[in-house]
C-alpha atoms as a PDB file:
ATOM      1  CA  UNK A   1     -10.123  11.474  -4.275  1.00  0.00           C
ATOM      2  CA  UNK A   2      -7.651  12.999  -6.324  1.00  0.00           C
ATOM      3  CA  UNK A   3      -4.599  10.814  -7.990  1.00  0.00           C
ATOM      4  CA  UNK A   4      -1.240  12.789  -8.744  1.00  0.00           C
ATOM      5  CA  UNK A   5       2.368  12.717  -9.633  1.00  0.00           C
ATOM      6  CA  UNK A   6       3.768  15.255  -6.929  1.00  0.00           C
ATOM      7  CA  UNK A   7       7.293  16.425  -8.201  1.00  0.00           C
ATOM      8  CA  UNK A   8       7.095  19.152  -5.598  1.00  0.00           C
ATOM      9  CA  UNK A   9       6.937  16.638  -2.723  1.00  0.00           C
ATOM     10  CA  UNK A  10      10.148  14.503  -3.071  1.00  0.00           C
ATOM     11  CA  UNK A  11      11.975  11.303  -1.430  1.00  0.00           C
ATOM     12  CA  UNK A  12      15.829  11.521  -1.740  1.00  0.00           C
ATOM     13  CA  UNK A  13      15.212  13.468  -4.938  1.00  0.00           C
ATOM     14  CA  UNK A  14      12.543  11.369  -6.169  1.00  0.00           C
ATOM     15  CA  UNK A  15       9.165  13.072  -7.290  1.00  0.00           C
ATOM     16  CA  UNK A  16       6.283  10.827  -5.357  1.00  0.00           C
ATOM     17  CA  UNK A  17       2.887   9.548  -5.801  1.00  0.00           C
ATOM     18  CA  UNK A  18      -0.088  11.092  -4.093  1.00  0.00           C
ATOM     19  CA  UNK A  19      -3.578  11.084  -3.300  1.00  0.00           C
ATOM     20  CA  UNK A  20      -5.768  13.139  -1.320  1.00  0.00           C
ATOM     21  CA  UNK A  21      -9.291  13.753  -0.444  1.00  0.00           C
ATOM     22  CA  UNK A  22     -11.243  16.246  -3.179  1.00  0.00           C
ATOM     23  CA  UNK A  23     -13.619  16.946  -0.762  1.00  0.00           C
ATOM     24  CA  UNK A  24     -13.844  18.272   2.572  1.00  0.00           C
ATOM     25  CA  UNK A  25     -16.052  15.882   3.765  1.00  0.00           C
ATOM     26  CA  UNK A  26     -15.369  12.857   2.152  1.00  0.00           C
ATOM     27  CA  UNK A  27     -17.385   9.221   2.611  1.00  0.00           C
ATOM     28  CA  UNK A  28     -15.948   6.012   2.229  1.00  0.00           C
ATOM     29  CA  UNK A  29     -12.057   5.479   1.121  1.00  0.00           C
ATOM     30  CA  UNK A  30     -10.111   6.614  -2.165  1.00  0.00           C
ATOM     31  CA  UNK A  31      -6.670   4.098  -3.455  1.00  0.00           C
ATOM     32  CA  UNK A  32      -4.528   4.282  -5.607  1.00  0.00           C
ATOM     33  CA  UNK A  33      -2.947   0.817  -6.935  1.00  0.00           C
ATOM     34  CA  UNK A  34      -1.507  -1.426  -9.338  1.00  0.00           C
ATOM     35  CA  UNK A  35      -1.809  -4.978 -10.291  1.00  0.00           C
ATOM     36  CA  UNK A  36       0.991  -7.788 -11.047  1.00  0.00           C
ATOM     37  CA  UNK A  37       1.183 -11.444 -12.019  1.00  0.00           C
ATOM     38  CA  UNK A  38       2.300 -13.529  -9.327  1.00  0.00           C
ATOM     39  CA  UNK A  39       4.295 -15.202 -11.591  1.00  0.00           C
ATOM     40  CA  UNK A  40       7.958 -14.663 -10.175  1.00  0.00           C
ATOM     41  CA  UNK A  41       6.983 -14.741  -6.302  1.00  0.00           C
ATOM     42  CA  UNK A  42       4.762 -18.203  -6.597  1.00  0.00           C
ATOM     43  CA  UNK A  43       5.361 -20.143  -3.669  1.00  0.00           C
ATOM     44  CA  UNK A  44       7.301 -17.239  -1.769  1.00  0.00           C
ATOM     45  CA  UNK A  45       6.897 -14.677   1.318  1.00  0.00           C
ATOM     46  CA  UNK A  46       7.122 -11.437  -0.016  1.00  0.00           C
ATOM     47  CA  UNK A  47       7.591  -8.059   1.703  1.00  0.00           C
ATOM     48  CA  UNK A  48       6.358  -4.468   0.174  1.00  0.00           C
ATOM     49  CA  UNK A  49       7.598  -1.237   1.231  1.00  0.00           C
ATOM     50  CA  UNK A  50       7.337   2.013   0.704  1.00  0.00           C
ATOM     51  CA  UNK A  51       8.254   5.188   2.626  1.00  0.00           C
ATOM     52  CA  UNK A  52       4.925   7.308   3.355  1.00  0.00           C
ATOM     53  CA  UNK A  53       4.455  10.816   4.342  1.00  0.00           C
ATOM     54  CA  UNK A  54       1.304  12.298   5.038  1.00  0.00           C
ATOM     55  CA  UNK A  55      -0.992  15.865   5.937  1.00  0.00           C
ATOM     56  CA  UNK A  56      -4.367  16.085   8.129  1.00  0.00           C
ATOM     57  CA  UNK A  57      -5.325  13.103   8.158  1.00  0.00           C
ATOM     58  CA  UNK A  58      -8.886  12.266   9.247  1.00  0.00           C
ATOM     59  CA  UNK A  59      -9.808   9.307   9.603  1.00  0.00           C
ATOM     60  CA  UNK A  60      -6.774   7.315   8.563  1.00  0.00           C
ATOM     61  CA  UNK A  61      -4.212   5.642   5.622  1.00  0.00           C
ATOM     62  CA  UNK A  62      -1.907   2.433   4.978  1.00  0.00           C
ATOM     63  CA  UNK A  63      -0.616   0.504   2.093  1.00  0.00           C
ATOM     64  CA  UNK A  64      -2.174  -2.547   0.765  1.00  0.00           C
ATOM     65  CA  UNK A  65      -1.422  -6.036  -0.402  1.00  0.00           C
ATOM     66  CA  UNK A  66      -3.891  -8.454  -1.974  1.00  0.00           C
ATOM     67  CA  UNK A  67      -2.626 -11.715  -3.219  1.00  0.00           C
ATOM     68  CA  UNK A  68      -5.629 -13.301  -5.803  1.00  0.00           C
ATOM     69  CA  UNK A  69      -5.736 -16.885  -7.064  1.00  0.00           C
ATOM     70  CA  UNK A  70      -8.455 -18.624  -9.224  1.00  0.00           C
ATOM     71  CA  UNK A  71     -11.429 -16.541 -10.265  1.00  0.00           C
ATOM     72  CA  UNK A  72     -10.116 -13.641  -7.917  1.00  0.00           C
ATOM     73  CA  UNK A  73     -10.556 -15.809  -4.586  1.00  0.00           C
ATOM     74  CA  UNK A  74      -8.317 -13.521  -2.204  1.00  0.00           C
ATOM     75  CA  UNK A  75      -5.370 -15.875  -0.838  1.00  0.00           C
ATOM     76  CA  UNK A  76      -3.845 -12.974   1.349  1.00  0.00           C
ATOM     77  CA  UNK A  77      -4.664  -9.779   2.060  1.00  0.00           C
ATOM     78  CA  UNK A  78      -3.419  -6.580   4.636  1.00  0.00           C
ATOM     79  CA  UNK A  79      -4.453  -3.009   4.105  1.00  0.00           C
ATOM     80  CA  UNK A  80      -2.615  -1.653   7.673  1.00  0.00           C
ATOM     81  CA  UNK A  81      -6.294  -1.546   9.127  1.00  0.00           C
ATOM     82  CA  UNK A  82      -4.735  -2.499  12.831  1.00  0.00           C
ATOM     83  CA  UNK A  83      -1.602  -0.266  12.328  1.00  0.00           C
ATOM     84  CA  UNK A  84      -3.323   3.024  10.517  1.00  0.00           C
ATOM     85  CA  UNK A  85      -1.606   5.951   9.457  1.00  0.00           C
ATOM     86  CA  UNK A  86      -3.156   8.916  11.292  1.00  0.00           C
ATOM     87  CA  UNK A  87      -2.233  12.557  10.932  1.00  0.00           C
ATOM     88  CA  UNK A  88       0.469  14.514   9.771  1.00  0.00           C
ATOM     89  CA  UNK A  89       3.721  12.314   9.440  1.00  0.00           C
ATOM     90  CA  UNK A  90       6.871  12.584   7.471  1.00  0.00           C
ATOM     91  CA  UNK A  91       8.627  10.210   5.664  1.00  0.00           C
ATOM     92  CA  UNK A  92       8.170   6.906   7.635  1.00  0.00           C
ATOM     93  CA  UNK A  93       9.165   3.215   5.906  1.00  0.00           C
ATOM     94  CA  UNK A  94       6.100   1.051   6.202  1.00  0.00           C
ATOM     95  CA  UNK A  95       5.637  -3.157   5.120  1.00  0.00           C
ATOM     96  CA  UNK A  96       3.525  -5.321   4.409  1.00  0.00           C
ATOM     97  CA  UNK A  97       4.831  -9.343   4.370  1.00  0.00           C
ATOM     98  CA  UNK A  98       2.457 -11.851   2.371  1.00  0.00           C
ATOM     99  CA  UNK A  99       2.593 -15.229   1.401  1.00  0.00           C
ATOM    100  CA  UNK A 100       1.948 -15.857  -2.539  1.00  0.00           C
ATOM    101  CA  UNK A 101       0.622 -19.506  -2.381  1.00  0.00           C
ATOM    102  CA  UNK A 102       1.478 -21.857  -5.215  1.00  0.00           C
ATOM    103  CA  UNK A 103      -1.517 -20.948  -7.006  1.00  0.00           C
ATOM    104  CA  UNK A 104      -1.946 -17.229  -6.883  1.00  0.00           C
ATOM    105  CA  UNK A 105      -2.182 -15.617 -10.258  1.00  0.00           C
ATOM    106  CA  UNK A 106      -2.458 -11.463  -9.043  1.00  0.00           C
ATOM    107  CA  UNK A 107      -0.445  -9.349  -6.836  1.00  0.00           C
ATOM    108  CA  UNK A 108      -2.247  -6.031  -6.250  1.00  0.00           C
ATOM    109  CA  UNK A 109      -1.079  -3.528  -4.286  1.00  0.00           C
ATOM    110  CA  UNK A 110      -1.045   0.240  -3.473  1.00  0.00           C
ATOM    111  CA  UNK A 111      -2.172   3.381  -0.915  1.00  0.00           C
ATOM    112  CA  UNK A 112      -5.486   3.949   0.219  1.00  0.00           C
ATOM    113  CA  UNK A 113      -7.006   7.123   2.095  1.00  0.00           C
ATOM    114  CA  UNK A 114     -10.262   7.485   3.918  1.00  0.00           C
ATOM    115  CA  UNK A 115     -11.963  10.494   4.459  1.00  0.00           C
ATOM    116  CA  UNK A 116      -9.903  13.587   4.713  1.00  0.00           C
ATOM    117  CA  UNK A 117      -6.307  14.247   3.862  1.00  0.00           C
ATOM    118  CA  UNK A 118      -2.917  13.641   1.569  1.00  0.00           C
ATOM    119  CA  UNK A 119      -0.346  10.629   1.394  1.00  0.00           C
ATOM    120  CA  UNK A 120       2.475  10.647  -0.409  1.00  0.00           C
ATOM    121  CA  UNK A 121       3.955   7.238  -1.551  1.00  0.00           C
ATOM    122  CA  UNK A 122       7.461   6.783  -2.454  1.00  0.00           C
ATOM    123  CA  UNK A 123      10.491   4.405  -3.305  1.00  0.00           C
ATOM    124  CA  UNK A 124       7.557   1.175  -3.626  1.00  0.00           C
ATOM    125  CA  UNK A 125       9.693  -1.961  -3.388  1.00  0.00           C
ATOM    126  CA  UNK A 126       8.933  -5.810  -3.197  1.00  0.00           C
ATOM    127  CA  UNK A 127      11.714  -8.269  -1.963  1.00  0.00           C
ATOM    128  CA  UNK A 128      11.540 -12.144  -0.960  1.00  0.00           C
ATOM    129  CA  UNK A 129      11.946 -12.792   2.530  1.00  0.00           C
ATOM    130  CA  UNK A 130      12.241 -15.876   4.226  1.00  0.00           C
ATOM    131  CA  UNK A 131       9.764 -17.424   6.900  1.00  0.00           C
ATOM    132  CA  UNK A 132      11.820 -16.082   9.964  1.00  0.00           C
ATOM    133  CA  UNK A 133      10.098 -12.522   8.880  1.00  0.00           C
ATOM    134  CA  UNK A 134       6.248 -12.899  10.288  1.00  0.00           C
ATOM    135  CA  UNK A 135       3.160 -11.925   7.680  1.00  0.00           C
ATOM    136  CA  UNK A 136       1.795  -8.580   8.474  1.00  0.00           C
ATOM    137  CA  UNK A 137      -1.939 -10.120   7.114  1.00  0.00           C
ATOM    138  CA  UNK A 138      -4.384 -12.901   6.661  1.00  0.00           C
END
């Protein structure tokens, strides 16, 4: 997989993040991501978004949440796997909506691709919501 900053491919004039297969026949998955402390959502539901466009592809795509707590035991977790991203699509707002337990320490999150294509990731946001807005994961 290949990791880029795509100023060519924008969001409301915003140059987007990107990854895409290097290969053309690909095995296993390729992500991009970051990682967070918990910190300032302890205790809350949290929602990540990000608008997602992408080309060919294969297998399929989705954004990803993992909430970690003591010595990385996954509290939450949902990577789209039952609502993939298939295709070629434009600009579509996707979520994901966690719980952060009380003793989470790690938020990571990010895009991941398997086998062949591009996604573009754009305008990446995390807001609290309250418990009338279902989780998305486990």
């Amino acid at each position: 997989m290949t990791q880029i900053n795509d100023t060519t491919v924008t969001y409301e004039n915003k140059p987007s993040d990107c990854i895409k297969s290097a290969v053309s026949s690909p095995r296993g998955f390729g992500t991009m991501m970051k990682t967070i402390s918990a910190n300032e959502y302890l205790g809350k539901r949290i929602r990540m978004s990000a608008y997602v466009k992408t080309e060919n592809v294969g297998n399929w795509t989705g954004l990803w949440m993992r909430v970690d707590g003591p010595e990385n035991k996954v509290l939450s977790f949902d990577n789209m796997g039952n609502r993939k991203i298939k295709g070629t699509v434009d600009w579509t707002k996707y979520e994901i909506v966690l719980n952060v337990p009380q003793n989470s320490t790690n938020i990571s999150f990010g895009v991941l691709l398997e086998g062949i294509g591009q996604v573009w990731i754009n305008s990446l946001q995390f807001e609290e919501v309250d418990s009338s807005v279902s989780i998305t994961g486990r």
